[in-house]
C-alpha atoms as a PDB file:
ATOM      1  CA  UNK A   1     -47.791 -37.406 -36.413  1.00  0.00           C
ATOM      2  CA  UNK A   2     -46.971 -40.439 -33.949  1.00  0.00           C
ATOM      3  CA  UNK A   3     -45.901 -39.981 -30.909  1.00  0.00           C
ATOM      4  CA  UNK A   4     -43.039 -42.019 -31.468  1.00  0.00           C
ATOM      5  CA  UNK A   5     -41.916 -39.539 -33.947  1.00  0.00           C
ATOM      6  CA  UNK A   6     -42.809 -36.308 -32.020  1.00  0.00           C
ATOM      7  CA  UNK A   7     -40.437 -37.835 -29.232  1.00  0.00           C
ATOM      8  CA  UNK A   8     -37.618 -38.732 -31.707  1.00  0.00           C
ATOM      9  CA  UNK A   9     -37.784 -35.024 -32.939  1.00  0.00           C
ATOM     10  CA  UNK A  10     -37.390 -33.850 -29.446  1.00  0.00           C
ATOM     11  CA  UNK A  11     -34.804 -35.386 -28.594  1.00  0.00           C
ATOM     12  CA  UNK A  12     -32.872 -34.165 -32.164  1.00  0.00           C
ATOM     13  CA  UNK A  13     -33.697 -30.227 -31.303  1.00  0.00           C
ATOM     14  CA  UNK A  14     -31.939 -31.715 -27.512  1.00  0.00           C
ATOM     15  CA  UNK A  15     -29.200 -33.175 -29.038  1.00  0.00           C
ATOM     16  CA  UNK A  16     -28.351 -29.641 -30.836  1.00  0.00           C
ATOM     17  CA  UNK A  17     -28.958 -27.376 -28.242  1.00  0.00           C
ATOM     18  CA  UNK A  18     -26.481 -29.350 -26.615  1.00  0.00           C
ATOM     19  CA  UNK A  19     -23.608 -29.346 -29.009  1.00  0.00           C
ATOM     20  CA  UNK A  20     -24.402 -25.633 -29.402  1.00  0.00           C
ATOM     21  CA  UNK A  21     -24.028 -24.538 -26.136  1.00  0.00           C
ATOM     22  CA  UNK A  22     -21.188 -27.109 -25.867  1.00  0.00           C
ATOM     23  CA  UNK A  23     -19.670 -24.986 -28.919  1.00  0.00           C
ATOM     24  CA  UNK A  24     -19.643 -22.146 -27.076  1.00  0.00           C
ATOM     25  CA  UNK A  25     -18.781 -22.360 -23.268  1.00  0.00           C
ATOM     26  CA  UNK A  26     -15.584 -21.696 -22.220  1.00  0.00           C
ATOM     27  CA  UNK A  27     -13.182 -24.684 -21.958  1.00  0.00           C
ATOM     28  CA  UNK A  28     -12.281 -23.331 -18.101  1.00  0.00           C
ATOM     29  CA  UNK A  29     -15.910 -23.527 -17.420  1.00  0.00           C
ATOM     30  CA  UNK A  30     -16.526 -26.992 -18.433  1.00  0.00           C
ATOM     31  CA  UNK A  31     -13.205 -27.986 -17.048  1.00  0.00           C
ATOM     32  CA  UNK A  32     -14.558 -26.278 -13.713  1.00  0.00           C
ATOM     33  CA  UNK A  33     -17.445 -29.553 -13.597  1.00  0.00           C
ATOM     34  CA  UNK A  34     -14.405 -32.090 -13.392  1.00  0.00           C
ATOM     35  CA  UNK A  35     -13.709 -32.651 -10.070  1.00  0.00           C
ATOM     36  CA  UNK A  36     -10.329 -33.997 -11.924  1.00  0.00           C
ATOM     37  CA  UNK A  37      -9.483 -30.502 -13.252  1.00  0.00           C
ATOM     38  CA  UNK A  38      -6.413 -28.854 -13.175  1.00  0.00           C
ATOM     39  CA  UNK A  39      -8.174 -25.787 -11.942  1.00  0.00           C
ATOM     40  CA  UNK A  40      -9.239 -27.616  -8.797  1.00  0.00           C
ATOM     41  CA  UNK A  41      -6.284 -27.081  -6.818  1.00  0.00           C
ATOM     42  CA  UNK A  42      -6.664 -23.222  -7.388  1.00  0.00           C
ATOM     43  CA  UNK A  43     -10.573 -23.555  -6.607  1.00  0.00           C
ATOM     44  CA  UNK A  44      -9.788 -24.921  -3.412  1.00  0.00           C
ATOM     45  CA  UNK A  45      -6.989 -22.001  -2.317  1.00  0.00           C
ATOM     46  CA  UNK A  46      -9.430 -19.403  -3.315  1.00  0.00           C
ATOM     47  CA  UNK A  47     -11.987 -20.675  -1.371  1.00  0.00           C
ATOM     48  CA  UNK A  48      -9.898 -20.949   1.742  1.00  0.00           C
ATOM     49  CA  UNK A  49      -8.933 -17.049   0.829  1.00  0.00           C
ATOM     50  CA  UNK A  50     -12.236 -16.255   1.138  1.00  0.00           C
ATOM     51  CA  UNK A  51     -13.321 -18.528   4.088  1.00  0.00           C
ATOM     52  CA  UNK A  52     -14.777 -17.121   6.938  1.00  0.00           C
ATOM     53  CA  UNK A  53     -12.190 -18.343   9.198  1.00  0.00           C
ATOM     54  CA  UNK A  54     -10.119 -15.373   8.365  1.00  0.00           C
ATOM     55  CA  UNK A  55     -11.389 -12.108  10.046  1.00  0.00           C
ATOM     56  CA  UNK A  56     -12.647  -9.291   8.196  1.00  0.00           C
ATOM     57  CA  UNK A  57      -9.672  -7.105   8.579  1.00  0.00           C
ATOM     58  CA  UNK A  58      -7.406 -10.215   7.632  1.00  0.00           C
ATOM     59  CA  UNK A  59      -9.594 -10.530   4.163  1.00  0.00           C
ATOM     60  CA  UNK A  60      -9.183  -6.569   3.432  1.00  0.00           C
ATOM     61  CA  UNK A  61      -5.758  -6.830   3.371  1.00  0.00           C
ATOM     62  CA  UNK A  62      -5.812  -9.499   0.886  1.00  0.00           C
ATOM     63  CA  UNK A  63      -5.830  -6.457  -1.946  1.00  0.00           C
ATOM     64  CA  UNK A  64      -2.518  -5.288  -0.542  1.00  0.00           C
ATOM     65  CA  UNK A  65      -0.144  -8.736   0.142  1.00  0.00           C
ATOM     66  CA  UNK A  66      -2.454 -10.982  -3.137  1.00  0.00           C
ATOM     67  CA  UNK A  67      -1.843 -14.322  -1.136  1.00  0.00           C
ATOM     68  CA  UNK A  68      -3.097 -16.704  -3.894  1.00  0.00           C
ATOM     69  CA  UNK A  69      -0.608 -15.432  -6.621  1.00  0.00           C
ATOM     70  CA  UNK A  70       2.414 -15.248  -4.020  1.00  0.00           C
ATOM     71  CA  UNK A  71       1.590 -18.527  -3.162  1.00  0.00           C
ATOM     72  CA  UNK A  72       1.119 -19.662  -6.611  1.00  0.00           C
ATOM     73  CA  UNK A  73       4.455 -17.952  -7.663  1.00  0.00           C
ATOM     74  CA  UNK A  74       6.208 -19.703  -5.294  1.00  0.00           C
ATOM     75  CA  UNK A  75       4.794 -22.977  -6.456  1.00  0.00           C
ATOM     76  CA  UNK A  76       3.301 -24.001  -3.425  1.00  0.00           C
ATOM     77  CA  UNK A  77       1.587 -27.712  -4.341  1.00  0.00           C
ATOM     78  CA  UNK A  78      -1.811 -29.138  -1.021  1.00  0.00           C
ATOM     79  CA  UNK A  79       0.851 -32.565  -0.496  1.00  0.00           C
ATOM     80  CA  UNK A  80       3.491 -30.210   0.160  1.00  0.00           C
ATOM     81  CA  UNK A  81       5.262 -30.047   3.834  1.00  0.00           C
ATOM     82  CA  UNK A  82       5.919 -26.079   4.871  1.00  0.00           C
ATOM     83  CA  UNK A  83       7.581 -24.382   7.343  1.00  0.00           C
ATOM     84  CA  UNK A  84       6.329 -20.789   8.010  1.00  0.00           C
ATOM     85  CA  UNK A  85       8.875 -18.767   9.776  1.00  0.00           C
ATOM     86  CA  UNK A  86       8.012 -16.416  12.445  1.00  0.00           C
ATOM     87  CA  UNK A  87       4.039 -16.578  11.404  1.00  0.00           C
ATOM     88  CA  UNK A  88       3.523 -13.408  13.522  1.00  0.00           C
ATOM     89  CA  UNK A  89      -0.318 -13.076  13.972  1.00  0.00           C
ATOM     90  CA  UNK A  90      -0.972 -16.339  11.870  1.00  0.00           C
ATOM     91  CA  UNK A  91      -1.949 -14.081   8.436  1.00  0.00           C
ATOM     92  CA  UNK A  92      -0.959 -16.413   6.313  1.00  0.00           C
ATOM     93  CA  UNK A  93      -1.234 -19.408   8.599  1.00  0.00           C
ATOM     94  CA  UNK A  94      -4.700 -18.860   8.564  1.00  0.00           C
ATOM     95  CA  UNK A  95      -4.559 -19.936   4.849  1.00  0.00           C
ATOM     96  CA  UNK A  96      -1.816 -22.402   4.553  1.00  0.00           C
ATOM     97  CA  UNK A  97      -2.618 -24.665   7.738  1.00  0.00           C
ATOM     98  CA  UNK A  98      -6.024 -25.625   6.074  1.00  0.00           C
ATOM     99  CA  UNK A  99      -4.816 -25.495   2.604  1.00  0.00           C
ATOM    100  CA  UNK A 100      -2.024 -28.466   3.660  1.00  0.00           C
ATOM    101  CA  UNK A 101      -4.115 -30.398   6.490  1.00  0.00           C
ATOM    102  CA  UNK A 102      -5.524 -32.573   3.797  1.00  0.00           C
ATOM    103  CA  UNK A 103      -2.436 -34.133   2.241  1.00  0.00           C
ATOM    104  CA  UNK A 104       0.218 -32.003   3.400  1.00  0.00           C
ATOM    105  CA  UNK A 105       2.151 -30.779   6.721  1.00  0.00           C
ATOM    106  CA  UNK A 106       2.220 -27.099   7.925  1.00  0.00           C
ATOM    107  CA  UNK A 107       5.038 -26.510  10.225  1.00  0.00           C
ATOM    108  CA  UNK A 108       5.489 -23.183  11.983  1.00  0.00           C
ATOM    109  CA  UNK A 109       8.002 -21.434  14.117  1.00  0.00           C
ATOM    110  CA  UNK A 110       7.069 -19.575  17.162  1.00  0.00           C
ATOM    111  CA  UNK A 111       9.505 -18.203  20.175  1.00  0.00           C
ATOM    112  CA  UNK A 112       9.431 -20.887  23.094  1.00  0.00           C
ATOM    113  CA  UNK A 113       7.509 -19.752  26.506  1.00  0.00           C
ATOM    114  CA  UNK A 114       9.643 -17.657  29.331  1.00  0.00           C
ATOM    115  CA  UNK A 115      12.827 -17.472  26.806  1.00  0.00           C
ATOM    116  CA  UNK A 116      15.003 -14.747  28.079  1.00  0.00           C
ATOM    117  CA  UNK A 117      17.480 -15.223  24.867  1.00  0.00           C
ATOM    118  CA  UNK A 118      15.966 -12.986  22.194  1.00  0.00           C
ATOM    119  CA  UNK A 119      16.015  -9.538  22.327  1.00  0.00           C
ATOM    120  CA  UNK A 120      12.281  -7.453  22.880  1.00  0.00           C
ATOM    121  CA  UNK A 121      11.899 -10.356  25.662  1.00  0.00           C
ATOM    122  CA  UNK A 122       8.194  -9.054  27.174  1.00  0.00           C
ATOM    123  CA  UNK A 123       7.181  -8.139  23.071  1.00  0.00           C
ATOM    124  CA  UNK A 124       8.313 -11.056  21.770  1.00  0.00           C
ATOM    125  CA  UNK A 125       6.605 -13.531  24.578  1.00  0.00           C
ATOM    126  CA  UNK A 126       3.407 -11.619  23.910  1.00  0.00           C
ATOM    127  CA  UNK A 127       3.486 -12.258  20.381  1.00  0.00           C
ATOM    128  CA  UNK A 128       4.111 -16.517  21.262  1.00  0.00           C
ATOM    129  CA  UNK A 129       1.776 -16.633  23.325  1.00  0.00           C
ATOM    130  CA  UNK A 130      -1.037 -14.725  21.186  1.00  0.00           C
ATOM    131  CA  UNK A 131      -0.253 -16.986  18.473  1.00  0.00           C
ATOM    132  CA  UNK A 132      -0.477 -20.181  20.615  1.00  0.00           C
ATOM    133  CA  UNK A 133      -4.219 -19.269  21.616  1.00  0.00           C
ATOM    134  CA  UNK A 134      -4.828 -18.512  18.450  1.00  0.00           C
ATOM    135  CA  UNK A 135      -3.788 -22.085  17.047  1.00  0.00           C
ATOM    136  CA  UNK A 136      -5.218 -23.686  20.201  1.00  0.00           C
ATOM    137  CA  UNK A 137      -8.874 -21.640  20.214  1.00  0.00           C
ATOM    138  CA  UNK A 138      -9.877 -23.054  16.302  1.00  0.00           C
ATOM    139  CA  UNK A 139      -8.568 -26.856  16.390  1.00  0.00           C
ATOM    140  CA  UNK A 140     -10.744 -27.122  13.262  1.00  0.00           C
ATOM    141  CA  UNK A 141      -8.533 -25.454  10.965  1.00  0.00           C
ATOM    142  CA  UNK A 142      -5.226 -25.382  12.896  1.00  0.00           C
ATOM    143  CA  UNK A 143      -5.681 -28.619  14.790  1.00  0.00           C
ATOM    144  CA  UNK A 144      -2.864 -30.219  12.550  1.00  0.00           C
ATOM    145  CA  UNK A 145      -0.089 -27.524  12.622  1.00  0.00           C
ATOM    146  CA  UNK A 146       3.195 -28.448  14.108  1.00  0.00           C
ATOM    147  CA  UNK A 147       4.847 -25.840  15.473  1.00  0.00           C
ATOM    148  CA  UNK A 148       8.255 -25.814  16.092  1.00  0.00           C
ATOM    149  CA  UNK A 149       9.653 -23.520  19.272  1.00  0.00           C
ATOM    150  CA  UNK A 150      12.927 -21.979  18.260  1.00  0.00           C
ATOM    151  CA  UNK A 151      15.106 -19.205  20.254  1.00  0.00           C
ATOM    152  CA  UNK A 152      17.399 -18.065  17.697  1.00  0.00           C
ATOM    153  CA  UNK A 153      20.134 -17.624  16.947  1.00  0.00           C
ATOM    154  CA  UNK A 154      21.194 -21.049  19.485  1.00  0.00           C
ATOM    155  CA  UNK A 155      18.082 -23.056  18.664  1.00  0.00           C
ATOM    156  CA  UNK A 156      16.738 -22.731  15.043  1.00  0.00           C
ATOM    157  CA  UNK A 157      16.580 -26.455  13.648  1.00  0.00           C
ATOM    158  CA  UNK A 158      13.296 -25.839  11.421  1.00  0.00           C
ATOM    159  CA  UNK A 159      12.741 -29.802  10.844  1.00  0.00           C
ATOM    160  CA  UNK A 160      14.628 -32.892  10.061  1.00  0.00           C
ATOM    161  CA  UNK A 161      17.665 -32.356   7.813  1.00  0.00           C
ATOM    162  CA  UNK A 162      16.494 -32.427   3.949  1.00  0.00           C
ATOM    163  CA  UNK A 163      12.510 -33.417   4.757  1.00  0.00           C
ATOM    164  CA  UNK A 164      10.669 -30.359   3.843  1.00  0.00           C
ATOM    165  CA  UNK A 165       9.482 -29.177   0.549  1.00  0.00           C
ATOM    166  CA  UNK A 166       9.005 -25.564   0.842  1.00  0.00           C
ATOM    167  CA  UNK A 167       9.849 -22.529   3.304  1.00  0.00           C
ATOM    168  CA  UNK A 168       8.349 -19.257   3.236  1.00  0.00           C
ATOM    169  CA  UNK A 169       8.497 -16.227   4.710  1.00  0.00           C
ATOM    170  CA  UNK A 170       6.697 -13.004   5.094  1.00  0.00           C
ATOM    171  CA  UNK A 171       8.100  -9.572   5.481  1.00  0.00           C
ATOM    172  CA  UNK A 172      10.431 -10.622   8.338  1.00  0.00           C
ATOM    173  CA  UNK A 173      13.909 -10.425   6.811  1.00  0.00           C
ATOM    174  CA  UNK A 174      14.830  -6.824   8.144  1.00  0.00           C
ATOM    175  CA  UNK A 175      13.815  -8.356  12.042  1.00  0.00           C
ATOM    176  CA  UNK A 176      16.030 -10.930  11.348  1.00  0.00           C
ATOM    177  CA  UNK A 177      19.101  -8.297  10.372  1.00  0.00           C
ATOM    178  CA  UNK A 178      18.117  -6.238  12.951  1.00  0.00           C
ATOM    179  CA  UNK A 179      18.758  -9.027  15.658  1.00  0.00           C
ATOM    180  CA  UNK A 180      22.012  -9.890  13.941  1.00  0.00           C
ATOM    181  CA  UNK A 181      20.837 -13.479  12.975  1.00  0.00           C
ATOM    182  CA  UNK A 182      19.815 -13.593   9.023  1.00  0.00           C
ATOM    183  CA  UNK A 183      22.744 -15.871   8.504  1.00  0.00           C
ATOM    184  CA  UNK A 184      21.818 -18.331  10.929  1.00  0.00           C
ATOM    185  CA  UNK A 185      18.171 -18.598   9.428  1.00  0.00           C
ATOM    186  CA  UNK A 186      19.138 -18.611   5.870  1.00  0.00           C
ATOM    187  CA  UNK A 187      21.047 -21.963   7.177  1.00  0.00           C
ATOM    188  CA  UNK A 188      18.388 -23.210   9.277  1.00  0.00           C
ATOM    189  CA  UNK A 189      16.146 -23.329   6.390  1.00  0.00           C
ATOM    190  CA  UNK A 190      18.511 -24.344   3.905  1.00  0.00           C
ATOM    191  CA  UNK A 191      19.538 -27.471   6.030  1.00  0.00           C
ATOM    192  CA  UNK A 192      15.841 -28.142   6.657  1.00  0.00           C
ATOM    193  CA  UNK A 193      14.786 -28.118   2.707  1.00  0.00           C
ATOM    194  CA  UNK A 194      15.092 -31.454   0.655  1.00  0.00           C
ATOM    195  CA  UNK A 195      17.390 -30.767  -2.895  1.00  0.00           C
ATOM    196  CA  UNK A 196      15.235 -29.398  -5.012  1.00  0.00           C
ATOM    197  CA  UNK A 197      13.223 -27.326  -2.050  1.00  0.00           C
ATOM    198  CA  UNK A 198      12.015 -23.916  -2.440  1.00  0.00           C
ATOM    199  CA  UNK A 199      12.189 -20.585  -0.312  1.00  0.00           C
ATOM    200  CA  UNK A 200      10.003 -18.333  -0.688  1.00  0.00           C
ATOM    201  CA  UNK A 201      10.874 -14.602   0.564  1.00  0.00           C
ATOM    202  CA  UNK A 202       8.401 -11.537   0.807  1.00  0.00           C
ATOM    203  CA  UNK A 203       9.875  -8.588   2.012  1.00  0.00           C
ATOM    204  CA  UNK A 204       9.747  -4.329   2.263  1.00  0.00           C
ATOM    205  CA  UNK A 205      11.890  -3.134  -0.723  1.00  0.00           C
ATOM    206  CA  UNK A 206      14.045  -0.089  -0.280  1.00  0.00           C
ATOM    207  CA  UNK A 207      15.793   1.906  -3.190  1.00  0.00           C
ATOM    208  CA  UNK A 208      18.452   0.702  -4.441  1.00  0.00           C
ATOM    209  CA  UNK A 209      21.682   0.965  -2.681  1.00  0.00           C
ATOM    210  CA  UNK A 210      20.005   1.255   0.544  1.00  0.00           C
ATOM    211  CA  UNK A 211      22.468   1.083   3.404  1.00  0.00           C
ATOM    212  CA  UNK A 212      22.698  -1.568   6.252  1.00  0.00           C
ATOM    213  CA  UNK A 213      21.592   0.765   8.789  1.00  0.00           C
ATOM    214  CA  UNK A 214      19.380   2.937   7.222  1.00  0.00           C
ATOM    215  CA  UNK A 215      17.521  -0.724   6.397  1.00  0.00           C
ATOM    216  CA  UNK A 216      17.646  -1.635  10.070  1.00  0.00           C
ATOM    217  CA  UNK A 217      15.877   2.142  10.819  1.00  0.00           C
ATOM    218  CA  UNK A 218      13.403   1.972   8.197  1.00  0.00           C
ATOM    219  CA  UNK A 219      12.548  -1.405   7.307  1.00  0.00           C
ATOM    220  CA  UNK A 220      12.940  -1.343   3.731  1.00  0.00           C
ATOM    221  CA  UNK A 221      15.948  -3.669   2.498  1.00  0.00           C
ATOM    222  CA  UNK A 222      17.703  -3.400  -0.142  1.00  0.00           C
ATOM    223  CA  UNK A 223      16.468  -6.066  -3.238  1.00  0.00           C
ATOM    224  CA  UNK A 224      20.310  -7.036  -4.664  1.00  0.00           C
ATOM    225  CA  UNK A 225      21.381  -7.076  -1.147  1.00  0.00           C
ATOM    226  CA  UNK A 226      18.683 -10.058   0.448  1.00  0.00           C
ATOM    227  CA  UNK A 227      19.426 -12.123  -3.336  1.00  0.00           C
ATOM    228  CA  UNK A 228      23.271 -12.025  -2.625  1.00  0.00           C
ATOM    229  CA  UNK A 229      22.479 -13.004   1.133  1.00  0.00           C
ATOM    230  CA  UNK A 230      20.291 -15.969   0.830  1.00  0.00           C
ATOM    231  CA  UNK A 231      22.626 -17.128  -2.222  1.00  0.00           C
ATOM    232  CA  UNK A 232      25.901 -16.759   0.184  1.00  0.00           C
ATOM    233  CA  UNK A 233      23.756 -19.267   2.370  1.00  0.00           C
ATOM    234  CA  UNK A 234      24.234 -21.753  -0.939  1.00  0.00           C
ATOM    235  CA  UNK A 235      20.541 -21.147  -2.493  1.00  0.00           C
ATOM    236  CA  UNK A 236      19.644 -20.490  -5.952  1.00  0.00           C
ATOM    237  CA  UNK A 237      18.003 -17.476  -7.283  1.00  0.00           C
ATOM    238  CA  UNK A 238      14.810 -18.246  -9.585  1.00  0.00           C
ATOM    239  CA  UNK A 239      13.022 -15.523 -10.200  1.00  0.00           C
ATOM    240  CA  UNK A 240      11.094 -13.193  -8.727  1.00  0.00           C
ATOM    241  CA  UNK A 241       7.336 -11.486  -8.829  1.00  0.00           C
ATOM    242  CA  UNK A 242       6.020  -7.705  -9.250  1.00  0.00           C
ATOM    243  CA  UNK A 243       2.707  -9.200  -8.008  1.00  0.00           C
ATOM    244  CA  UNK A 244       3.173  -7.544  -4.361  1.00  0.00           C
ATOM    245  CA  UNK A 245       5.012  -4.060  -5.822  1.00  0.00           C
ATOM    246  CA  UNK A 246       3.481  -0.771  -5.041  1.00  0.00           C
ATOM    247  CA  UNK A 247       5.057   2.869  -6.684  1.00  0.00           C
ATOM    248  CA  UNK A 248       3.036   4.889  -4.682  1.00  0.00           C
ATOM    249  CA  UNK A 249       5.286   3.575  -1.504  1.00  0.00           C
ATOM    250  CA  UNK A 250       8.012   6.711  -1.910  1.00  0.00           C
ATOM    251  CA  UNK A 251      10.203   4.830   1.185  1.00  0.00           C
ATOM    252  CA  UNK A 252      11.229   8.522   2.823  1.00  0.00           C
ATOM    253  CA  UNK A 253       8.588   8.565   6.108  1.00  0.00           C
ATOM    254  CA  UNK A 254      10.031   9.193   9.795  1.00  0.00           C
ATOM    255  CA  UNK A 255       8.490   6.419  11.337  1.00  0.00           C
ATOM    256  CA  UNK A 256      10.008   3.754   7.818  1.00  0.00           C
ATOM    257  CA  UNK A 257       7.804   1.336   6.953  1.00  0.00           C
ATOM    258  CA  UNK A 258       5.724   1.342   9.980  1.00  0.00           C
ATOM    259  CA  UNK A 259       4.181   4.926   8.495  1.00  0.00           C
ATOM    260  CA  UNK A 260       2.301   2.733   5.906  1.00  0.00           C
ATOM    261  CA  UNK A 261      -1.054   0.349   6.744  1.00  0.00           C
ATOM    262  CA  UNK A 262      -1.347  -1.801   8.815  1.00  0.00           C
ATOM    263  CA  UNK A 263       0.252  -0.043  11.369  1.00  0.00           C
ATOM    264  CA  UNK A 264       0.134   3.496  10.932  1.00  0.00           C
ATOM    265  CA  UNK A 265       2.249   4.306  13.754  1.00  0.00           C
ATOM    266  CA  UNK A 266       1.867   7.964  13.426  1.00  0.00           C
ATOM    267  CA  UNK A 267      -1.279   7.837  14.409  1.00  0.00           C
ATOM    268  CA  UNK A 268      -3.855  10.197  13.188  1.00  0.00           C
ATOM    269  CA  UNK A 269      -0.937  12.494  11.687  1.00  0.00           C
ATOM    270  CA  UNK A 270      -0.918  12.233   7.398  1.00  0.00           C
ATOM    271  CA  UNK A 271      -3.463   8.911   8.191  1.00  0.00           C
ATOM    272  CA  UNK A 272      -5.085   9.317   4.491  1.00  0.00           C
ATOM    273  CA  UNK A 273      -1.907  10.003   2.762  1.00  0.00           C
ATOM    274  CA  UNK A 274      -0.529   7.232   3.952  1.00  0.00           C
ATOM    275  CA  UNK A 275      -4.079   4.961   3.835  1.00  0.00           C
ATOM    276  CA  UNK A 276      -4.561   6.439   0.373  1.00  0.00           C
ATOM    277  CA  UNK A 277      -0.597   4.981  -0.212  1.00  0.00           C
ATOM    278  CA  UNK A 278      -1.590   1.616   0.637  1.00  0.00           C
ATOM    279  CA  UNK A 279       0.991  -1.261   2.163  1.00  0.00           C
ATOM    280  CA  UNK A 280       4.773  -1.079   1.220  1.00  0.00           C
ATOM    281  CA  UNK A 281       6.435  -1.910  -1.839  1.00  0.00           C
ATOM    282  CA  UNK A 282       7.540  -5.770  -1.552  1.00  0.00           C
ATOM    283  CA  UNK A 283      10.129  -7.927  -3.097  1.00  0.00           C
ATOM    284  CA  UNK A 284       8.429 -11.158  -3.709  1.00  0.00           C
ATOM    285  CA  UNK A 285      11.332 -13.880  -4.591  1.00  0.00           C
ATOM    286  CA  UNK A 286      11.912 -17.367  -4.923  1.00  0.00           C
ATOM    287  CA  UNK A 287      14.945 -19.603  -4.253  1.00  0.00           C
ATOM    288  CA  UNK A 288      15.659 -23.357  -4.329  1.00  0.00           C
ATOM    289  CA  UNK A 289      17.915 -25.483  -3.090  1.00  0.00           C
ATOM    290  CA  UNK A 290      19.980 -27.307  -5.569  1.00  0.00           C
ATOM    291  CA  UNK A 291      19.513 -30.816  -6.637  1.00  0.00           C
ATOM    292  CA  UNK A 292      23.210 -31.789  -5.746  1.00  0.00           C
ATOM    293  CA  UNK A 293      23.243 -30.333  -2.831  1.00  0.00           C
ATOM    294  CA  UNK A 294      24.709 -32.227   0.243  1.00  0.00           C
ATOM    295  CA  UNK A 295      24.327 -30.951   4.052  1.00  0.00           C
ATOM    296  CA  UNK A 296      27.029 -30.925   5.605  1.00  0.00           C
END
């Protein structure tokens, strides 16, 4: 046999094995080689999720609030500009700011420096300025954040009138209520959001027909109760997400919400009960601002 012909058989029995693996891979996982792929903007989230950026004890909680299928939910898109309100420690910041730097704009609120309006004065300065040095000591991946100082409920304008494409928020509703000032951010954001714009809401979820106060004492709000609040603000309710629900929460501790991971303020007393409980049950929800709408 000629070596032509040994070489022409070769590249037959290459040719198949080819069109038989090809016959037999996943779709997804060919689709995964395109650097055009669908996939790709999920690829990229995940990999920020799991960056090592975020601090150990940031990552382990990642089983408890599922960041990339909130985020998802909400329909949260890399050329996107966000506004974070009160970003706390930066928890999700740390995922957002370099998820947007590339095409998009992270905007975040945080209390201005010496402001002797909000209540919790000396707590609430300590929390700015913690999440300034945070933002300031890793220019790398929060080097294009703009944050926004605010001192609610007199100065809340988020951004621009109708220039940003999403809001979110994380589990700070019932601080909001407590401080007598939901209203005023419900219409901060909803001035700030383009028609069409989304908010996105995670919050504690209490049983239903919790009261007013007991929600203020506890932490857990009432589901119905934050849907018919942001809607009186002129939003639209979308849908919402069982991704961040947990049954085991039972909502009756002393010490509310705060009983539960991460905080644990009870200290050592019923620790693995309430460790073996996990974080809170949430209310994940989504809202947009209609396409007619007009700011007034």
């Amino acid at each position: 046999m000629s070596n032509s012909v040994r070489c022409l058989g070769l590249l037959k029995a290459l040719v198949l094995t080819w069109l038989v693996l090809a016959s037999v891979i996943p779709p997804s996982v060919l689709a995964d080689q395109n650097p055009k792929s669908p996939n790709l903007e999920v690829t990229t989230l995940q990999s920020i999720i799991s960056s090592s950026h975020r601090s150990r004890a940031n990552r382990e909680r990642d089983k408890f609030r599922h960041p990339a299928q909130t985020l998802e939910f909400f329909g949260l898109r890399p050329n996107m500009t966000v506004v974070e309100l009160w970003p706390g420690n930066g928890w999700y910041t740390e995922i957002l700011a370099p998820y947007l730097a590339p095409k998009g704009q992270l905007r975040v609120t945080n209390f201005a420096p010496n402001n002797s309006d909000v209540a919790s004065v000396v707590f609430q300065q300590k929390l700015a300025l913690a999440f300034q040095q945070k933002l300031e000591a890793n220019p790398e991946v929060f080097g294009k954040v703009k944050v926004v100082e605010i001192t609610p409920p007199n100065k809340l304008t988020l951004a621009p009138d109708n220039s940003v494409d999403m809001v979110v928020t994380f589990r700070n509703i019932h601080n909001w209520v407590s401080a007598g000032y939901a209203e005023q951010v419900y219409a901060a954001a909803y001035k700030a959001l383009k028609p069409g714009g989304i908010l996105g809401v995670e919050e504690h979820r209490g049983k239903p027909g919790i009261s007013l106060e007991e929600s203020i004492k506890t932490g857990y709000m009432s589901e119905d109760g934050v849907i018919a609040a942001v809607e009186k603000a002129g939003f639209k309710f979308v849908g919402k997400s069982e991704i961040n629900a947990n049954p085991q929460d039972t909502k009756d501790y002393p010490a509310g919400v705060w009983a539960l991971p991460p905080t644990l303020r009870q200290g050592q007393k019923d620790r693995q009960r309430f460790l073996s409980i996990g974080e809170s049950d949430r209310m994940t929800l989504k809202f947009i601002k209609p396409e007619a709408a007009i700011n007034q």
